[in-house]
N, C-alpha and C. Protein backbone atom coordinates (compact mmCIF):
# COMPACT_ATOMS: atom_id res chain seq x y z
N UNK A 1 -17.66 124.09 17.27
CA UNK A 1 -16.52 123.20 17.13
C UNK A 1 -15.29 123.92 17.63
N UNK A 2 -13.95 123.15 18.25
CA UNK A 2 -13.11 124.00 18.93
C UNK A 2 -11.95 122.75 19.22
N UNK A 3 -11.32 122.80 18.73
CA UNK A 3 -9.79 122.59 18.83
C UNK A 3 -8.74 123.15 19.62
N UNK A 4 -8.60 122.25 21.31
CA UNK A 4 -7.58 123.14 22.08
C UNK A 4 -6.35 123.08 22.09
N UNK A 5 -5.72 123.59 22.45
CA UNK A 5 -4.18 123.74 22.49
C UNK A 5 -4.09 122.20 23.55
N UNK A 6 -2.91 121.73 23.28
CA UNK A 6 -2.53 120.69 23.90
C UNK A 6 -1.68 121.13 25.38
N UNK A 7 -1.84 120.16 26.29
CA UNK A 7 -1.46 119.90 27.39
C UNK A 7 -0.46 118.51 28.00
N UNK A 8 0.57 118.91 28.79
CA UNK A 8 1.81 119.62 28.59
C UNK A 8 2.01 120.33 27.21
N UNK A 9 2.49 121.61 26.94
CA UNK A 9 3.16 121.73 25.65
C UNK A 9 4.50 123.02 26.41
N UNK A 10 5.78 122.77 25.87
CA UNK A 10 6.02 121.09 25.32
C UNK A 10 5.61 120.14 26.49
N UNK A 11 6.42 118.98 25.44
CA UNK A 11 6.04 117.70 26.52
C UNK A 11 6.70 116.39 26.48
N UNK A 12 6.64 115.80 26.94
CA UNK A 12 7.15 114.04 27.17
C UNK A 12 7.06 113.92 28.38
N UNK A 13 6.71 112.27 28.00
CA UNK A 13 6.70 111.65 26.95
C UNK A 13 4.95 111.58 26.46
N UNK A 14 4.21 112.52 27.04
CA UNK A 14 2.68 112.29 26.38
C UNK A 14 1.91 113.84 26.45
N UNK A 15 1.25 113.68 25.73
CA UNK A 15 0.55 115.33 26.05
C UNK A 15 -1.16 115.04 25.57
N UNK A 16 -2.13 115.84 26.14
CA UNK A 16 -3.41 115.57 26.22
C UNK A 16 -3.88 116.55 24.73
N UNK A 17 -4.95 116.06 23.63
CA UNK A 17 -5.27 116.92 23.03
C UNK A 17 -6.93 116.90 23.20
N UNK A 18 -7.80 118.33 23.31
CA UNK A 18 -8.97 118.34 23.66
C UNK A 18 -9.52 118.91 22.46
N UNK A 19 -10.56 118.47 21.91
CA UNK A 19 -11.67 118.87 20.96
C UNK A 19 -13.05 118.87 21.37
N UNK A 20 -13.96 119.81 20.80
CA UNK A 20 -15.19 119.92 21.03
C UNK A 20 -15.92 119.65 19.94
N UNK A 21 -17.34 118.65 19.18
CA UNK A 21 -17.93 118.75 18.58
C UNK A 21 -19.01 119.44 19.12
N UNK A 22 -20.02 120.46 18.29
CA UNK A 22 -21.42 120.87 18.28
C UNK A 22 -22.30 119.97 17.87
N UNK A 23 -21.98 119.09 17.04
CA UNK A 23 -22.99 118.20 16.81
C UNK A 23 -22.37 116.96 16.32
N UNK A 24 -23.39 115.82 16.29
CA UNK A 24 -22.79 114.16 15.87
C UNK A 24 -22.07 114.57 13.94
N UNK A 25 -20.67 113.77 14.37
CA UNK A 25 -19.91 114.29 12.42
C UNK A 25 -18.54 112.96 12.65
N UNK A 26 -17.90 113.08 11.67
CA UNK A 26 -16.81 112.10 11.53
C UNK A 26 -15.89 112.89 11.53
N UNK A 27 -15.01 112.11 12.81
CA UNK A 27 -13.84 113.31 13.00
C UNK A 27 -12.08 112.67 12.92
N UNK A 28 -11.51 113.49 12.12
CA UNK A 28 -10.29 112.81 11.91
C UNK A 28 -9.11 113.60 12.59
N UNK A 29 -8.18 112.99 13.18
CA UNK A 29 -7.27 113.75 14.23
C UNK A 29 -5.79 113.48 13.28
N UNK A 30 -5.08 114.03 13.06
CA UNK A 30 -3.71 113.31 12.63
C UNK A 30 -3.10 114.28 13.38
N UNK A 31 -1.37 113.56 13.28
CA UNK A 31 0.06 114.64 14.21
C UNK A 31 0.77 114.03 12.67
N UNK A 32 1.26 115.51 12.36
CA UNK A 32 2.48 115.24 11.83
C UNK A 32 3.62 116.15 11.86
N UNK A 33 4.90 115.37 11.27
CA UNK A 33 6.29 116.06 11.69
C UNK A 33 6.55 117.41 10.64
N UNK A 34 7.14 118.19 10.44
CA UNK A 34 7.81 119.52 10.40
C UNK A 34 7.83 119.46 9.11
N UNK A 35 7.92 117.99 8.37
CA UNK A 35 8.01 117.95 6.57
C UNK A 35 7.09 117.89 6.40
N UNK A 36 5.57 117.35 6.94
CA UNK A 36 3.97 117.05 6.94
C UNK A 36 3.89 115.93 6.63
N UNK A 37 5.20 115.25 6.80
CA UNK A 37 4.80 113.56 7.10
C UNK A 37 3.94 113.10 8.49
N UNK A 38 2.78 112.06 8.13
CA UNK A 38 2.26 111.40 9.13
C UNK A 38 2.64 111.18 9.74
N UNK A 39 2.36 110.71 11.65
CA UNK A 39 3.03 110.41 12.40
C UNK A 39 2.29 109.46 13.34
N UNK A 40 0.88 110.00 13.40
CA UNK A 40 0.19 109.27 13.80
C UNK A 40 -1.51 109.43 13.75
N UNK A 41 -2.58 108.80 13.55
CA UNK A 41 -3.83 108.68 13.80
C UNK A 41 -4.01 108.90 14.85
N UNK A 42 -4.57 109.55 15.35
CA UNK A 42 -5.32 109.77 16.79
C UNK A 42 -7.11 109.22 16.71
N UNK A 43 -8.13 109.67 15.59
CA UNK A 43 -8.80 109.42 15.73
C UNK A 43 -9.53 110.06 14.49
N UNK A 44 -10.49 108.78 13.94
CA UNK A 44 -11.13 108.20 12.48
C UNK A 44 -11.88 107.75 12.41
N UNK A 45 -13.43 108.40 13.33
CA UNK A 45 -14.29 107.53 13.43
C UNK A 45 -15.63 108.92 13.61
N UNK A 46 -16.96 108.34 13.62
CA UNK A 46 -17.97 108.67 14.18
C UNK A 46 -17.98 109.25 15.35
N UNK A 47 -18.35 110.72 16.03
CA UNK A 47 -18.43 110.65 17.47
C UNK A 47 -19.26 111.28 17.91
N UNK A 48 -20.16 111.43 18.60
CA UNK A 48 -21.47 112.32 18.91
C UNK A 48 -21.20 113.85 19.48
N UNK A 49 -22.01 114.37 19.51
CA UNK A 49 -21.66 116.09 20.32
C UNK A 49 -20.98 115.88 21.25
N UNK A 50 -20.16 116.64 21.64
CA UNK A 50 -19.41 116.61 23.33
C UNK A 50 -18.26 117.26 22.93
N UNK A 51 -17.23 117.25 24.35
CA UNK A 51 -16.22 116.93 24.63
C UNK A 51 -15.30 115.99 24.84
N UNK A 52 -14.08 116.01 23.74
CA UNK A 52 -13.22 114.92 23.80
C UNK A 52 -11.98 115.10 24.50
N UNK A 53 -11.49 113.96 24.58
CA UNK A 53 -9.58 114.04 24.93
C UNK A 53 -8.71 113.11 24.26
N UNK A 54 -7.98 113.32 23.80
CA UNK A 54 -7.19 112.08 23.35
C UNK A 54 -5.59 112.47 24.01
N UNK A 55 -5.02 110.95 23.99
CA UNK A 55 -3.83 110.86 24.33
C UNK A 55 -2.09 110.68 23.14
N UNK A 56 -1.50 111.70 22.93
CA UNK A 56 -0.36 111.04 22.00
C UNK A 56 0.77 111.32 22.61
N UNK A 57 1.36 110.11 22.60
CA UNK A 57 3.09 109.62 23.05
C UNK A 57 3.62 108.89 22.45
N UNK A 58 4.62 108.62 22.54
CA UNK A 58 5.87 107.80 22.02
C UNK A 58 5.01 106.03 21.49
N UNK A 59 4.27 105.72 23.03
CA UNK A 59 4.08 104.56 22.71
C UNK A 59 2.13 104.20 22.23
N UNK A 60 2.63 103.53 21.18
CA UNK A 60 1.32 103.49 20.56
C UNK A 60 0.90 101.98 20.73
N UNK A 61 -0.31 101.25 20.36
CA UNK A 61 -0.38 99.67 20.15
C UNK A 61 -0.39 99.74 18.83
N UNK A 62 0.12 98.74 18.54
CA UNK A 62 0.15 98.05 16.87
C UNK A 62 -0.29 96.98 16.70
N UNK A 63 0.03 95.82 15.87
CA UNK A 63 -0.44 94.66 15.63
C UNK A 63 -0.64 93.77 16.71
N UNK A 64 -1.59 93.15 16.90
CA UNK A 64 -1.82 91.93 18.38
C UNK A 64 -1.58 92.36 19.78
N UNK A 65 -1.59 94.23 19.80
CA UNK A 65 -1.64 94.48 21.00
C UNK A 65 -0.22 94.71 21.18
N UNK A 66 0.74 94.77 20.65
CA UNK A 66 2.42 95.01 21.03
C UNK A 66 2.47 96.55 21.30
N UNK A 67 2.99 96.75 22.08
CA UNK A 67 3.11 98.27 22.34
C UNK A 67 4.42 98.33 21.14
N UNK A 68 4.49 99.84 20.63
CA UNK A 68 5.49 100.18 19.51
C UNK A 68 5.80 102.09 19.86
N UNK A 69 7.09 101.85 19.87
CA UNK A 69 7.80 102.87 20.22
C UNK A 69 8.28 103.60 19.19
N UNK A 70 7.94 104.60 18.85
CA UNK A 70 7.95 105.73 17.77
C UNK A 70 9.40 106.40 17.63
N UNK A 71 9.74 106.39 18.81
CA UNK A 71 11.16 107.35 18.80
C UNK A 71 11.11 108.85 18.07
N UNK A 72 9.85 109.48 18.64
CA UNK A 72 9.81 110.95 17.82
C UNK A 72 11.66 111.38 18.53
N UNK A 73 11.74 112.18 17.30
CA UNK A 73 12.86 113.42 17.31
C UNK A 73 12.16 114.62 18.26
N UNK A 74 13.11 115.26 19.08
CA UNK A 74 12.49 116.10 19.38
C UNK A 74 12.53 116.86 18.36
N UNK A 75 11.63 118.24 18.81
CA UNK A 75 11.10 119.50 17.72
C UNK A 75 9.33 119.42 18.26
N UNK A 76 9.40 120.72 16.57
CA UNK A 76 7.95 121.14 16.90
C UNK A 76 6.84 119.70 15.61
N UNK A 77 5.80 119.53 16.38
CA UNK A 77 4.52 118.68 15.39
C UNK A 77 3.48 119.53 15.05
N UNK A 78 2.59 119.06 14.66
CA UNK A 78 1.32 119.68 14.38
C UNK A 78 0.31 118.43 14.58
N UNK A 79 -0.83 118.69 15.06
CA UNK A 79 -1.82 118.15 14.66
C UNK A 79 -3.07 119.01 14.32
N UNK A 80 -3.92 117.95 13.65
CA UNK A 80 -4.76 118.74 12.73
C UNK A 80 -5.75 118.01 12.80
N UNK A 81 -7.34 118.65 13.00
CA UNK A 81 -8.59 118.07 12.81
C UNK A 81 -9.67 118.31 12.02
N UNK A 82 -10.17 117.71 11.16
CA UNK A 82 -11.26 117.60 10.16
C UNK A 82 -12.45 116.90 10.99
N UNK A 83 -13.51 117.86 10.48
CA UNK A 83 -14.73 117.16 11.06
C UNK A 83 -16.13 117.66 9.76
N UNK A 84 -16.54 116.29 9.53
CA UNK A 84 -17.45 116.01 8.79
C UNK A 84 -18.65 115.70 8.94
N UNK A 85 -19.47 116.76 8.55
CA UNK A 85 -21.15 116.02 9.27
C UNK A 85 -21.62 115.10 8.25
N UNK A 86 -23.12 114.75 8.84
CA UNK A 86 -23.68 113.89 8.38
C UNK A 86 -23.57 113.54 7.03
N UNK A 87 -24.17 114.84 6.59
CA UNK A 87 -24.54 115.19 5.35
C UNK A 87 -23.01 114.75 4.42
N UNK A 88 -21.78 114.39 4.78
CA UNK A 88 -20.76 114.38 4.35
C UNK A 88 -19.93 115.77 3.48
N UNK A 89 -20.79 117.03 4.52
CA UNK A 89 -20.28 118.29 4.35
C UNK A 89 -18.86 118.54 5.14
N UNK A 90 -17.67 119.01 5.05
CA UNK A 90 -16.70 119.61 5.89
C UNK A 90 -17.44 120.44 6.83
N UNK A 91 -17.18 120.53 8.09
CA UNK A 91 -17.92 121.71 8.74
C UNK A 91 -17.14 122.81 9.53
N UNK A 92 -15.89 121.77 10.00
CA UNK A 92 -14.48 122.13 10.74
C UNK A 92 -13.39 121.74 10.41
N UNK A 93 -12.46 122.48 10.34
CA UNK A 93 -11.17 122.27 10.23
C UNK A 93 -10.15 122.98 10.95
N UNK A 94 -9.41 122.74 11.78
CA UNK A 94 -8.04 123.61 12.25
C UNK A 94 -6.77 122.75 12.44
N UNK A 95 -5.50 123.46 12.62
CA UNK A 95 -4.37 122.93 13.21
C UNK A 95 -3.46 123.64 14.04
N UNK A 96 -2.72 123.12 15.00
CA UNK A 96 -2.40 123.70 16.04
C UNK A 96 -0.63 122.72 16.08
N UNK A 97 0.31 123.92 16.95
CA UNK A 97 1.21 123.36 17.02
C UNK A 97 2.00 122.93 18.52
N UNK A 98 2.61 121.52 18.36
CA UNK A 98 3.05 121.01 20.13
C UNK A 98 4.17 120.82 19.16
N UNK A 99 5.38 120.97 21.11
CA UNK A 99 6.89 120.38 20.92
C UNK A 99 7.03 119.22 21.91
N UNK A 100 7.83 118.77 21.22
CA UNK A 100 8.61 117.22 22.12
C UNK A 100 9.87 117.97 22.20
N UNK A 101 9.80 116.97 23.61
CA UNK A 101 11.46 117.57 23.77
C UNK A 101 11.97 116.22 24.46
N UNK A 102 12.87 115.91 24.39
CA UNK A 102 13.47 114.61 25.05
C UNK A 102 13.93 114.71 25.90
């Protein structure tokens, strides 16, 4: 399991985050701000072995498909990933830190 540093960092208005599972587990992605308030879900689901990528920026979809504009502050975030196998054991955990800058 392996949690990479994000790409651009810093960045705007989007930056790439890459994770690796070793094996099929439930994996949860969050970003949050400097107080450890939420900011956003990245990803909360089932995903098989591999290599991932996900995307976080300003603009997210929300209800019925509306794009919604976050207006991060610049500064530094964190995001953080939990990964859970089958068995509903923890197996991974890390967190890593990106800046926005406007």
């Amino acid at each position: 399991y392996r949690l990479y540093q994000n790409y651009p960092n810093p960045f705007n208005p989007s930056t790439t985050i890459g994770y690796k599972l070793k094996e099929r587990g439930y994996v949860k992605l969050y970003v949050y701000d400097v107080k450890g308030e939420l900011v956003s879900v990245l990803v909360n689901q089932t995903q098989e072995a591999g290599y991932y990528e996900v995307e976080f920026s300003d603009e997210r979809q929300g209800a019925r498909g509306k794009t919604l504009t976050q207006r991060l502050a610049s500064g530094v975030y964190f995001y953080q990933i939990h990964i859970i196998s089958e068995n509903n054991i923890p197996v991974f955990s890390d967190i890593k830190k990106m800046v926005y800058i406007k």
